[in-house]
C-alpha atoms as a PDB file:
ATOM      1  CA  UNK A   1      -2.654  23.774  -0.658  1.00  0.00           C
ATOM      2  CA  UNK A   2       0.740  24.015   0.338  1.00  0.00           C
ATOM      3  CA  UNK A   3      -0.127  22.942   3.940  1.00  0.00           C
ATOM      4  CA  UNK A   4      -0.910  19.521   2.769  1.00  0.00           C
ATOM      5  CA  UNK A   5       2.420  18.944   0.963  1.00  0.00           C
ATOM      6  CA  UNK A   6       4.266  16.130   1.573  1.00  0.00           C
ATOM      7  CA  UNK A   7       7.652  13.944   0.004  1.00  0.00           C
ATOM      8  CA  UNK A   8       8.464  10.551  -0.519  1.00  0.00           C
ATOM      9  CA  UNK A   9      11.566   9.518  -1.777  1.00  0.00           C
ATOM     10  CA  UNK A  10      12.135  12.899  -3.247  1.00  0.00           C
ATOM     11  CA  UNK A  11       8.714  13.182  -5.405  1.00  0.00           C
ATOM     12  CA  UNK A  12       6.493  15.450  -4.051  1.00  0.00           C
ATOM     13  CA  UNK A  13       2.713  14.940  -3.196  1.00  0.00           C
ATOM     14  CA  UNK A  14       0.490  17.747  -3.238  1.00  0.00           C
ATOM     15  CA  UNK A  15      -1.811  15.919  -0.170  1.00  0.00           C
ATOM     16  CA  UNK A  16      -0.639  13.039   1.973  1.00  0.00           C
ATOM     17  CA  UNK A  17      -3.514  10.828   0.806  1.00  0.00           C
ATOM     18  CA  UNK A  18      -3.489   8.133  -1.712  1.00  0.00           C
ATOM     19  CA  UNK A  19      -5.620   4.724  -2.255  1.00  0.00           C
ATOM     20  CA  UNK A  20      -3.935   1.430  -1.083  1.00  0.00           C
ATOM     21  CA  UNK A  21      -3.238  -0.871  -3.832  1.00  0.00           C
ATOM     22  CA  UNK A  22      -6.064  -3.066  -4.729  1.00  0.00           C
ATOM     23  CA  UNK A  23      -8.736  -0.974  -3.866  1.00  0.00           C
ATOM     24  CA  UNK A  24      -8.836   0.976  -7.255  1.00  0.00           C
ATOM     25  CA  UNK A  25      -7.619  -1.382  -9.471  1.00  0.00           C
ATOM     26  CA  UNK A  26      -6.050   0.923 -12.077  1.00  0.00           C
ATOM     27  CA  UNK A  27      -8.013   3.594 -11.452  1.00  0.00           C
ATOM     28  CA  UNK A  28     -10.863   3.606 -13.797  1.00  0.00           C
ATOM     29  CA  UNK A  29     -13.613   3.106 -11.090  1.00  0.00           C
ATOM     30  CA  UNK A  30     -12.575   5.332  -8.863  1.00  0.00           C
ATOM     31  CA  UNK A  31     -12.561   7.938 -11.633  1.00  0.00           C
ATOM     32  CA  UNK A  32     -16.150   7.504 -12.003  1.00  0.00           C
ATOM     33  CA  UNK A  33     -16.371   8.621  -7.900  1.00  0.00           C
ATOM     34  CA  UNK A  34     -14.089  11.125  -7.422  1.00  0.00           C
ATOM     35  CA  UNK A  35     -11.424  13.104  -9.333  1.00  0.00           C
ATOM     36  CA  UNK A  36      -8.230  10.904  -9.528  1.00  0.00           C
ATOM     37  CA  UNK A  37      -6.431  14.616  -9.973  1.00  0.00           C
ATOM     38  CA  UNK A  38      -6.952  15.358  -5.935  1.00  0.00           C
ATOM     39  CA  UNK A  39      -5.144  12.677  -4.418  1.00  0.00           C
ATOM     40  CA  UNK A  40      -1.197  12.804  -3.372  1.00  0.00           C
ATOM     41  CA  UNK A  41      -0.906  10.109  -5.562  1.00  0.00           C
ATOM     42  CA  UNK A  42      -2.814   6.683  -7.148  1.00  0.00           C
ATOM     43  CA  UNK A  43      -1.765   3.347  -5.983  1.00  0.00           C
ATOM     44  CA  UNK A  44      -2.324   0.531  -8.864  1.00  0.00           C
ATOM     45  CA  UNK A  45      -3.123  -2.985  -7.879  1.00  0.00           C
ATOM     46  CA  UNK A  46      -0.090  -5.411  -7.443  1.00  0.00           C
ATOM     47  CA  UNK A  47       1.034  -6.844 -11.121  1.00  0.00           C
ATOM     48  CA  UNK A  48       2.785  -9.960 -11.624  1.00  0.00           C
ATOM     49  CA  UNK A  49       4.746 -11.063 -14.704  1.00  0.00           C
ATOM     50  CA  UNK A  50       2.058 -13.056 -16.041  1.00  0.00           C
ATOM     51  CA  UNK A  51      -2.123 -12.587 -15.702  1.00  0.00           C
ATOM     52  CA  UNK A  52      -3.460 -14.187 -12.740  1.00  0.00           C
ATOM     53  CA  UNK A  53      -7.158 -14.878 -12.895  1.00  0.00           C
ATOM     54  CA  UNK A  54      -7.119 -14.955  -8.391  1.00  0.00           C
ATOM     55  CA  UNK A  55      -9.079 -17.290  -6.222  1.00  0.00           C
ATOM     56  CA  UNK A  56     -12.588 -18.165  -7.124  1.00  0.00           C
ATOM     57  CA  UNK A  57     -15.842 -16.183  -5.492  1.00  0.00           C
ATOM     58  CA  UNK A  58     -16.105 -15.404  -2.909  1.00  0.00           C
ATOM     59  CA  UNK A  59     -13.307 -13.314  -1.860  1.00  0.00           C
ATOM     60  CA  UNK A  60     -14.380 -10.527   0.173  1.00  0.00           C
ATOM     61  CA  UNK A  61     -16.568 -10.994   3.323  1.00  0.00           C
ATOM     62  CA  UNK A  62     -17.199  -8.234   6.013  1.00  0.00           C
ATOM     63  CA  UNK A  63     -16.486  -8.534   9.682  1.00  0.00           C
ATOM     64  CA  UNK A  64     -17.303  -6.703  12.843  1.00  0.00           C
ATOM     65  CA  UNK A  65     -14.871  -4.362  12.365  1.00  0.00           C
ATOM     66  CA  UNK A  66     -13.170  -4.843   8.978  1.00  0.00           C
ATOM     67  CA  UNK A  67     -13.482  -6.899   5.842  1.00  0.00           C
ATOM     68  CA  UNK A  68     -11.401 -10.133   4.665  1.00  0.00           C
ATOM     69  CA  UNK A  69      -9.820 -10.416   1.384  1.00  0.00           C
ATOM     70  CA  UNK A  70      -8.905 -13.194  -0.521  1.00  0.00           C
ATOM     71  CA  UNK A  71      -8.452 -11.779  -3.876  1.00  0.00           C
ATOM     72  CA  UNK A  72      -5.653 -13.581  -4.964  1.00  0.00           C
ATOM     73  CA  UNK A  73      -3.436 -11.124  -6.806  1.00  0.00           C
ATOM     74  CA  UNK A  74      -6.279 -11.108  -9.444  1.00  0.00           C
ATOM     75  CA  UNK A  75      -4.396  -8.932 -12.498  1.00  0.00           C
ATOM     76  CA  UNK A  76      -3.936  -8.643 -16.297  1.00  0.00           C
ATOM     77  CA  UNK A  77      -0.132  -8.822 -16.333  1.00  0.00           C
ATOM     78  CA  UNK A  78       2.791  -6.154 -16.990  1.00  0.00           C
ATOM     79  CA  UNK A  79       1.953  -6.593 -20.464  1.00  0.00           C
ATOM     80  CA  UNK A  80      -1.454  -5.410 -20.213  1.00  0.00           C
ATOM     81  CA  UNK A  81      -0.514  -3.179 -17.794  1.00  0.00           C
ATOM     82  CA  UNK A  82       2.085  -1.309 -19.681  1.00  0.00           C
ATOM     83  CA  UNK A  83       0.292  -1.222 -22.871  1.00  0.00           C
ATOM     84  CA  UNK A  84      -3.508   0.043 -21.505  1.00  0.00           C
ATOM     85  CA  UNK A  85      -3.986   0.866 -18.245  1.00  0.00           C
ATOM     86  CA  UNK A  86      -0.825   3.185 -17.492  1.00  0.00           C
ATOM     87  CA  UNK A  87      -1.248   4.632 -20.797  1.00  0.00           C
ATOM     88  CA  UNK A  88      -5.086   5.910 -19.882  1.00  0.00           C
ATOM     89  CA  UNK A  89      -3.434   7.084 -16.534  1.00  0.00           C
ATOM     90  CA  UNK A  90      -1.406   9.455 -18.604  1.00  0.00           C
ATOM     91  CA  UNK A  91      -3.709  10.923 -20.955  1.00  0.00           C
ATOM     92  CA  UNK A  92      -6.245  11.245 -19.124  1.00  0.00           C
ATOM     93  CA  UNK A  93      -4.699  12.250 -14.968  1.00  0.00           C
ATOM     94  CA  UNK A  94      -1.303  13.621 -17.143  1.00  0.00           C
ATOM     95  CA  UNK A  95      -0.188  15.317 -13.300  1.00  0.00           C
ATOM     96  CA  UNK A  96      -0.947  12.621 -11.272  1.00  0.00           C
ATOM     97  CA  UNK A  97       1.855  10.455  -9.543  1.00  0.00           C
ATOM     98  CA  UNK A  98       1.465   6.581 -10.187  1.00  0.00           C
ATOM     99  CA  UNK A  99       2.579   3.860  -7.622  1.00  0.00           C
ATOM    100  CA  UNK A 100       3.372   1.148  -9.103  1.00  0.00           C
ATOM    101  CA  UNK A 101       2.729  -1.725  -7.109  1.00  0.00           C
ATOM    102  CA  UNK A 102       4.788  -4.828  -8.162  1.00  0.00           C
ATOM    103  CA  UNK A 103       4.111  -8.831  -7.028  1.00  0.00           C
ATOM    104  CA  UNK A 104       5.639 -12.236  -8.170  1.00  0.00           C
ATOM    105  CA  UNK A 105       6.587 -15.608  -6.866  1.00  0.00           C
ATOM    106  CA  UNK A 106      10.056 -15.416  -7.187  1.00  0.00           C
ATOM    107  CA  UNK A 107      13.378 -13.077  -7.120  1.00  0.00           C
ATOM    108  CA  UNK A 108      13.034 -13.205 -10.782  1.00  0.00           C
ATOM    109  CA  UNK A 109      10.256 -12.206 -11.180  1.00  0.00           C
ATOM    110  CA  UNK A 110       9.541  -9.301  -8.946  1.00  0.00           C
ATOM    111  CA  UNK A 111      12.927  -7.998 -10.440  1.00  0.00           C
ATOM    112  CA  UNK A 112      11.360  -7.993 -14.287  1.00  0.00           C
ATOM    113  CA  UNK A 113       8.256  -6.729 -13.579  1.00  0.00           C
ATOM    114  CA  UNK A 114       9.518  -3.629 -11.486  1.00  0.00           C
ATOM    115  CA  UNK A 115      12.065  -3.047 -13.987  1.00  0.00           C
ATOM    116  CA  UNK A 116       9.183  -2.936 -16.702  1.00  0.00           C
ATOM    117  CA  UNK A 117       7.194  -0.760 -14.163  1.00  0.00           C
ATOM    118  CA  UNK A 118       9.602   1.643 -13.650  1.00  0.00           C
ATOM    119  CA  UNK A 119       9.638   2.228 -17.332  1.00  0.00           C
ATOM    120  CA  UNK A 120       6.359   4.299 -17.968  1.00  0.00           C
ATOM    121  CA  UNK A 121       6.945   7.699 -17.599  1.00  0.00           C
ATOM    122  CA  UNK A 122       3.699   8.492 -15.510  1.00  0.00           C
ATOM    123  CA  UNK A 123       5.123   5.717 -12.183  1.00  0.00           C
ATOM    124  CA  UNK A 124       7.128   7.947 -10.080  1.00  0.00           C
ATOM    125  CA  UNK A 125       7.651   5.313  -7.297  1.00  0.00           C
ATOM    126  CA  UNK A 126       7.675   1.496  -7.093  1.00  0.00           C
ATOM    127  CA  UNK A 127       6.098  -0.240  -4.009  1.00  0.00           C
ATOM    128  CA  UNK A 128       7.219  -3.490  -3.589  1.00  0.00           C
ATOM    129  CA  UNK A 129       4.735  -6.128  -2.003  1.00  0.00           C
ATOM    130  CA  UNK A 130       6.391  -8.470  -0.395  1.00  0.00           C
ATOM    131  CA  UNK A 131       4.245 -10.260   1.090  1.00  0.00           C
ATOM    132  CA  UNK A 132       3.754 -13.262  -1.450  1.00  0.00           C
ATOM    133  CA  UNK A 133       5.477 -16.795  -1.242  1.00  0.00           C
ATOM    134  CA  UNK A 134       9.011 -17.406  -2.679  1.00  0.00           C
ATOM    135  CA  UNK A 135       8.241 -20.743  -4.473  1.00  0.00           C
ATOM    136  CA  UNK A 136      11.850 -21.506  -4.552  1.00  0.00           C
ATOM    137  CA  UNK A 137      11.719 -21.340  -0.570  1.00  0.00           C
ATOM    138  CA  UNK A 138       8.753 -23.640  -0.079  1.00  0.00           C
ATOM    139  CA  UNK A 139       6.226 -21.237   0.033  1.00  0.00           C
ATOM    140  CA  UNK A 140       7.740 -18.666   2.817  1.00  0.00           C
ATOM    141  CA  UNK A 141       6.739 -14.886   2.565  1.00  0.00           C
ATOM    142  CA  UNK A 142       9.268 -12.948   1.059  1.00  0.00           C
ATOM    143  CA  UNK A 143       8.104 -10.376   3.494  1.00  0.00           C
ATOM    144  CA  UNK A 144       8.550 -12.652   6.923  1.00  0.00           C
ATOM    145  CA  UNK A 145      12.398 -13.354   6.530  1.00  0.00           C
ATOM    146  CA  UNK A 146      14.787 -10.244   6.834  1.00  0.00           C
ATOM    147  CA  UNK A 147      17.326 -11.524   4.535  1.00  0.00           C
ATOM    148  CA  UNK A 148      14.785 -12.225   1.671  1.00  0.00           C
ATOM    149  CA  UNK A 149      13.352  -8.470   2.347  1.00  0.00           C
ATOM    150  CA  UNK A 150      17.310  -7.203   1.936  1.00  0.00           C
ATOM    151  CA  UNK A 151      18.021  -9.233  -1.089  1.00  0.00           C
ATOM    152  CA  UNK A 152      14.900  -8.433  -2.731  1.00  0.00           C
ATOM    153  CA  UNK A 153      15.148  -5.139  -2.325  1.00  0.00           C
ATOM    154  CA  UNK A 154      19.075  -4.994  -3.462  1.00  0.00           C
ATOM    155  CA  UNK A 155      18.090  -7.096  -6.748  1.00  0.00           C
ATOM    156  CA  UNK A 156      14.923  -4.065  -7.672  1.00  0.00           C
ATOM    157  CA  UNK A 157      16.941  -1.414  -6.689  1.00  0.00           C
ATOM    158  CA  UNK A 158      19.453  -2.846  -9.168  1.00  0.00           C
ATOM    159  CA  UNK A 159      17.232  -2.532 -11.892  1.00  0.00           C
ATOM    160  CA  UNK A 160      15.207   0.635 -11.242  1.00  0.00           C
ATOM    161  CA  UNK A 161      15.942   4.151 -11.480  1.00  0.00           C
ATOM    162  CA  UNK A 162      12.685   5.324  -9.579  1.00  0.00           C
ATOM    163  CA  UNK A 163      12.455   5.083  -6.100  1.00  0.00           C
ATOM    164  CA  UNK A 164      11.884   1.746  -4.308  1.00  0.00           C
ATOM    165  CA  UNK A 165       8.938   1.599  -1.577  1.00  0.00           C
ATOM    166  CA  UNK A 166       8.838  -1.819   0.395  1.00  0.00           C
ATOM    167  CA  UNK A 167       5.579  -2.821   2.054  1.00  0.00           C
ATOM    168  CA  UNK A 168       5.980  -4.537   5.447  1.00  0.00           C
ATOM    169  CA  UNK A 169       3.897  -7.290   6.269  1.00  0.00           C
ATOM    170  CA  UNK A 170       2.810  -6.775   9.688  1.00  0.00           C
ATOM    171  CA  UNK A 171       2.930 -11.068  10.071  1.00  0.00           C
ATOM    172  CA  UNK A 172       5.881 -11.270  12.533  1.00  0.00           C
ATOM    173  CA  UNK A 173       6.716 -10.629  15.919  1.00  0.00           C
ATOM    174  CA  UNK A 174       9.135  -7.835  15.754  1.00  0.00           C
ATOM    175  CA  UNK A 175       8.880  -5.150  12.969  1.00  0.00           C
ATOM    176  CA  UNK A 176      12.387  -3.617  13.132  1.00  0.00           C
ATOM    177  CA  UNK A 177      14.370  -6.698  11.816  1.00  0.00           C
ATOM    178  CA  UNK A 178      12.061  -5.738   8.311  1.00  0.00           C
ATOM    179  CA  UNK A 179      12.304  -2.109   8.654  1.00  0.00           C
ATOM    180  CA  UNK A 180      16.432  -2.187   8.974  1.00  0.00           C
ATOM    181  CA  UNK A 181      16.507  -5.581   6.572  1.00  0.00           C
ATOM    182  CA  UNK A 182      15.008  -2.931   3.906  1.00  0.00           C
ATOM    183  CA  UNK A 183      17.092  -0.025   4.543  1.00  0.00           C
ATOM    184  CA  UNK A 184      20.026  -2.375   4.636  1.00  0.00           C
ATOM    185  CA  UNK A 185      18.757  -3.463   0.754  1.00  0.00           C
ATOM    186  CA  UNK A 186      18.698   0.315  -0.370  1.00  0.00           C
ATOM    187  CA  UNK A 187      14.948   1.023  -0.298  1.00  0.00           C
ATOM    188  CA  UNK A 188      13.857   4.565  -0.410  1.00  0.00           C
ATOM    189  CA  UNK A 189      10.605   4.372   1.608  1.00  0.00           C
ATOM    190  CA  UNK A 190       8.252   1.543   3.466  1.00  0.00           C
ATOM    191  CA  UNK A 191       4.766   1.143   3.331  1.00  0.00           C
ATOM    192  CA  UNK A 192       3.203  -0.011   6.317  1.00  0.00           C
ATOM    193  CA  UNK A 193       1.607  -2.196   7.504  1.00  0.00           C
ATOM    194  CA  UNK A 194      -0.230  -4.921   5.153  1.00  0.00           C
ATOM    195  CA  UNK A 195      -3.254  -6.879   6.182  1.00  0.00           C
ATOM    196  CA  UNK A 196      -3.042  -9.806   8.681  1.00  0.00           C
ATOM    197  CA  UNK A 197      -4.353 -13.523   8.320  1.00  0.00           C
ATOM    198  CA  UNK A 198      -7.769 -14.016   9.593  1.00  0.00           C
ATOM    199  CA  UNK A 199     -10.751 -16.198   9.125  1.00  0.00           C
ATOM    200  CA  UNK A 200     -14.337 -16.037   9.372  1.00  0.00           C
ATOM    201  CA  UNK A 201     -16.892 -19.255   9.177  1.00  0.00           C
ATOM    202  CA  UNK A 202     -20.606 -19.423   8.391  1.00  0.00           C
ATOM    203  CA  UNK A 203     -22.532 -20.582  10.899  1.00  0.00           C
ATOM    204  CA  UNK A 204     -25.339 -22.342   8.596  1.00  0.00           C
ATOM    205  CA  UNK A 205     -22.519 -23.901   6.600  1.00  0.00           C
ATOM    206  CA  UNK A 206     -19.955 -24.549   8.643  1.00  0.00           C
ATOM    207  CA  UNK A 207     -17.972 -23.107   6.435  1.00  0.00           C
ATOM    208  CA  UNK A 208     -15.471 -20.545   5.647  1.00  0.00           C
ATOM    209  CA  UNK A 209     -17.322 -17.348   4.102  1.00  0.00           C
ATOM    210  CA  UNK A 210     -14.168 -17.042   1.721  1.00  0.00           C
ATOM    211  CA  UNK A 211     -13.658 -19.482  -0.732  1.00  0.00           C
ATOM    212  CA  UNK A 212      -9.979 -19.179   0.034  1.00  0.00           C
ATOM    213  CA  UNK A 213     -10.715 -20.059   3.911  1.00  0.00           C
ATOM    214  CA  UNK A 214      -8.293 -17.400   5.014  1.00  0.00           C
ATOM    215  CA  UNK A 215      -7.966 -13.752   3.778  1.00  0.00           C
ATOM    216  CA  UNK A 216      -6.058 -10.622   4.277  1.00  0.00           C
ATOM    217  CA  UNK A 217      -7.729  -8.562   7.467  1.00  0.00           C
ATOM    218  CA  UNK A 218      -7.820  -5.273   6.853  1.00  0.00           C
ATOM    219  CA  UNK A 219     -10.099  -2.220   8.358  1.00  0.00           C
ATOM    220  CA  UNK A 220     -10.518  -0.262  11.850  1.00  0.00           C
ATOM    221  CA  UNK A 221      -9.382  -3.508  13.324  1.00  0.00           C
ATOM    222  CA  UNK A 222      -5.908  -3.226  12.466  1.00  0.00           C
ATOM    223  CA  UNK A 223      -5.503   0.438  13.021  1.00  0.00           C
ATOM    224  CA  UNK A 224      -3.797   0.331  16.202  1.00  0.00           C
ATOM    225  CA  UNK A 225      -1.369  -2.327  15.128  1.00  0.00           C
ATOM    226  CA  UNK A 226      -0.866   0.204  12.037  1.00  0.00           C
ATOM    227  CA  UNK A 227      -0.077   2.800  13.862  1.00  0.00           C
ATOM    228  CA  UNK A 228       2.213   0.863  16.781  1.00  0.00           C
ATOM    229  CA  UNK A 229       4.162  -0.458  14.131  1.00  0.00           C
ATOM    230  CA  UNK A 230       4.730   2.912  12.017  1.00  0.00           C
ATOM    231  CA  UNK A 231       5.916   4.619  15.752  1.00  0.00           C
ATOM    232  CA  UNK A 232       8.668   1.802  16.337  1.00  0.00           C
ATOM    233  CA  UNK A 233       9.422   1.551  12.335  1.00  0.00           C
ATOM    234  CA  UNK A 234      10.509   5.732  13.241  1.00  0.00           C
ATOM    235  CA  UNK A 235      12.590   4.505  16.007  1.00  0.00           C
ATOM    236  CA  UNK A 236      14.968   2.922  13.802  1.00  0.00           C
ATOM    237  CA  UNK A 237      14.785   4.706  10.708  1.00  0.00           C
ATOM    238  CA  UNK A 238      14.882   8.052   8.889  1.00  0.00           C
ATOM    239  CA  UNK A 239      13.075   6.705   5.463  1.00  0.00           C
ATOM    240  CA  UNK A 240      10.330   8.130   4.595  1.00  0.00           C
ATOM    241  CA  UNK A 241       6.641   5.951   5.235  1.00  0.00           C
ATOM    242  CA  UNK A 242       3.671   5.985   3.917  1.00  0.00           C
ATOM    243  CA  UNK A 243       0.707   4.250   7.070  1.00  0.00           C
ATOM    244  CA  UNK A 244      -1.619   1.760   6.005  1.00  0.00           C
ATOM    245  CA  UNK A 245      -4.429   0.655   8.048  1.00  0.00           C
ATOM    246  CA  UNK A 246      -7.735   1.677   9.191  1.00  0.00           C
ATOM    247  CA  UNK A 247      -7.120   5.285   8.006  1.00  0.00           C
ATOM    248  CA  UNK A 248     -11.692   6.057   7.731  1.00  0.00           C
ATOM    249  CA  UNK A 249     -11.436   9.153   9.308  1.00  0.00           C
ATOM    250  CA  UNK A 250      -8.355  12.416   9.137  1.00  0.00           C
ATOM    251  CA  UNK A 251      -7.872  11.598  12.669  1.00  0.00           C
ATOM    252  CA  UNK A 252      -6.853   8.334  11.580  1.00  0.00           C
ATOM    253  CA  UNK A 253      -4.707   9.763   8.709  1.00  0.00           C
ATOM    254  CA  UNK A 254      -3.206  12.445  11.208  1.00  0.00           C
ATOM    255  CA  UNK A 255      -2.594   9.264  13.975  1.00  0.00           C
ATOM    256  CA  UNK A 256      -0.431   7.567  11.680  1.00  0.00           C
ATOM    257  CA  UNK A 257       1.477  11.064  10.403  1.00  0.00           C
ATOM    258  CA  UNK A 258       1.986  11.686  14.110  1.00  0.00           C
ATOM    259  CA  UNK A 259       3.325   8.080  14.769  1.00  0.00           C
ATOM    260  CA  UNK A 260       5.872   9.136  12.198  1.00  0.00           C
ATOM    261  CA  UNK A 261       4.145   8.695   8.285  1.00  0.00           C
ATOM    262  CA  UNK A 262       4.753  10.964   5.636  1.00  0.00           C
ATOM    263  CA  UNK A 263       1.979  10.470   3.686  1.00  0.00           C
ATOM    264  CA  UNK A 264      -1.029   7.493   4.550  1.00  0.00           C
ATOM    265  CA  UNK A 265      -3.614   5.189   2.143  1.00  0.00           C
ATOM    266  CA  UNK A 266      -6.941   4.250   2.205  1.00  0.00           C
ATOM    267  CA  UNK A 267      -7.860   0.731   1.892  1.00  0.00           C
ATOM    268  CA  UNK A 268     -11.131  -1.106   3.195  1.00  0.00           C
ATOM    269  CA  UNK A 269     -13.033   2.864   4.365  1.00  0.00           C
ATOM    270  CA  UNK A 270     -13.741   2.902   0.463  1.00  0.00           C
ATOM    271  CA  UNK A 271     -15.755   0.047   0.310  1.00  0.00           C
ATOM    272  CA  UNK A 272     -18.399   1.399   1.917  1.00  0.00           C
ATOM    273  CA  UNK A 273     -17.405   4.890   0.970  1.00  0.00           C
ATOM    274  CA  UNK A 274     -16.401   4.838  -2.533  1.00  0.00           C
ATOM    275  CA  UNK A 275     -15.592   8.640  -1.855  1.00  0.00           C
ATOM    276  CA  UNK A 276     -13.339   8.066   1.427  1.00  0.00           C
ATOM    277  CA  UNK A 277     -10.091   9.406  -0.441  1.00  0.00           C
ATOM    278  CA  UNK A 278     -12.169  12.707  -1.403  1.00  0.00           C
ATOM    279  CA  UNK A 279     -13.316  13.013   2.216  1.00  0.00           C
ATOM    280  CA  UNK A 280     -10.440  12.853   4.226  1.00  0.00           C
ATOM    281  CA  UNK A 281      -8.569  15.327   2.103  1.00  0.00           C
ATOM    282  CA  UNK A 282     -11.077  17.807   2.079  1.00  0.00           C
ATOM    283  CA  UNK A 283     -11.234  17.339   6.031  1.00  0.00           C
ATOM    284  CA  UNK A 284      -7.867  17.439   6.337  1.00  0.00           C
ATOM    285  CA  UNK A 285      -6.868  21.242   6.923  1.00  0.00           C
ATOM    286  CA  UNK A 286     -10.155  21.569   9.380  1.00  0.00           C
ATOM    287  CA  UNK A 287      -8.662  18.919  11.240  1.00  0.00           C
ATOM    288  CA  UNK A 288      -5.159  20.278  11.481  1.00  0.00           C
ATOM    289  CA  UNK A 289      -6.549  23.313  12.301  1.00  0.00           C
ATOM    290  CA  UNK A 290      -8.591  21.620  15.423  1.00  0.00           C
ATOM    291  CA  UNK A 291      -4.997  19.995  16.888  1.00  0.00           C
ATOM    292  CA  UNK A 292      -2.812  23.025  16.293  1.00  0.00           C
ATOM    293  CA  UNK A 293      -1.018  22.191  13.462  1.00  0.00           C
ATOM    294  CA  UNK A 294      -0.177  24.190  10.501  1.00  0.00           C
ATOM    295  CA  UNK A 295       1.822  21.646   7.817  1.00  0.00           C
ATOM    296  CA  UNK A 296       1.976  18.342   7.505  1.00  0.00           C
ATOM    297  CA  UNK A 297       5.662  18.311   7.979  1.00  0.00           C
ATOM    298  CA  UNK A 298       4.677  19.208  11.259  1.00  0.00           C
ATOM    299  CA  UNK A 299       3.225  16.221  12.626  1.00  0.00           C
ATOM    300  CA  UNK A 300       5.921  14.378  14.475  1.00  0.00           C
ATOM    301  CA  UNK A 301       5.505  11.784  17.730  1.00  0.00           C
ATOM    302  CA  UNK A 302       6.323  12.905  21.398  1.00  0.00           C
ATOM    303  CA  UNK A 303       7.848   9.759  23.010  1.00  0.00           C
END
């Protein structure tokens, strides 16, 4: 439906909806849910140069209002990656825009494996996750220091010819200096927000549940924070976004349009709802309809 039509970066989504990355892996067991053909677009799990075999179980637990990940960047490589898993995406979703979500350790390698990823045919946009630690740098987040975020970005843009999404941790205390530190570097787009650090501890153990002790928060808990920091990202920038965070419901997906997103993903509302993507888009035009709004190009935040 035309209604539902949004852009990023020039490559147009049929519906604003997509997955967030590392809820689908590469797509093959979501296929078995829903069909991978109706969303705007599928969001693979972050790849790294090399495999990573992630942190041992466990590395989910659920909270009161949300679930903790510790996965650990748990992939099979670019390698893999190029030679299996985009390939299936293309024979058997030909149509369907791939995000190719890209992770490493240090400049180096985030700039070879989003050069690599930009190379299959089927990835029509790259998003960059930057929040993992720069080994170089001791261990700090790429995503936490402005001047890593512009370099980074500068050095994949310099190596891509598909457009360049950068996913904003939401770990600091001001967004902006990120949001202008990536426009500054050339990106096309942001992605917003990622999880935040949180623990939970066992009672009967007195232990962490994750094996990790501290995971990625992600859920109806940090859809507020989602949506604050997507409204003050659109006070200081024109590029497109794509909201992240708590999106369950198409209230939640229309929230973060209003706050000023172009398109949204679904992360943790699939756990328990392995059909969450499916739902919201079929809601959507019913609930468009219900606030008086005819296009999705429409939505756009009253200060």
């Amino acid at each position: 439906m035309q209604r539902l039509e949004t852009e990023i970066a020039g490559v147009t989504l049929k519906n604003p909806v997509m997955n967030a990355s590392g809820t689908a892996a590469y797509g093959q067991s979501l296929a078995e849910k829903m069909d991978l053909n109706e969303l705007g677009a599928l969001v693979i799990k972050s790849t790294t140069q090399t495999p990573r075999a992630g942190n041992p179980w466990p590395t989910t637990a659920e909270t009161s209002a949300g679930w903790l990940n510790a996965v650990g960047l748990k992939n099979p490589g670019i390698d893999h990656v190029l030679s299996e898993e985009l390939p299936w995406l293309a024979n058997n979703f030909a149509t369907l825009p791939i995000v190719g979500s890209v992770a490493g350790s240090t400049f180096e390698e985030y700039v070879t494996v989003a050069h690599r990823m930009a190379s299959a045919p089927n990835v029509k946009l790259i998003e960059v996750n930057v929040s993992c630690p720069n080994v170089k740098e001791g261990g700090i987040a790429f995503g936490t220091e402005p001047q890593m975020v512009r370099e980074l970005t500068q050095a994949i843009k310099a190596q891509v010819d598909c457009p360049v999404l950068v996913k904003l941790t939401p770990a600091v205390t001001a967004i902006e200096p990120l949001v202008l530190a990536a426009e500054a570097g050339g990106a096309d787009g942001l992605v917003m927000i990622n999880t935040l650090m949180g623990m939970e501890i066992d009672l009967h153990t007195r232990k962490p549940h994750l094996s990790n002790g501290t995971g990625g928060l992600s859920g109806k808990a940090i859809h507020p924070l989602a949506v604050r920091m997507v409204h003050q990202a659109r006070q200081v920038t024109d590029l497109p976004i794509i909201g992240v965070g708590g999106v369950f419901t198409p209230a939640d997906a229309l929230e973060l349009m209003v706050a000023g997103a172009q398109a949204i993903q679904i992360g943790s509302a699939s756990y328990g709802n392995p059909r969450a993507c499916h739902d919201v888009i079929t809601e959507l035009p019913t609930a468009m309809d219900r606030y008086g709004f005819e296009r999705i190009a429409d939505f756009k935040v009253k200060n």
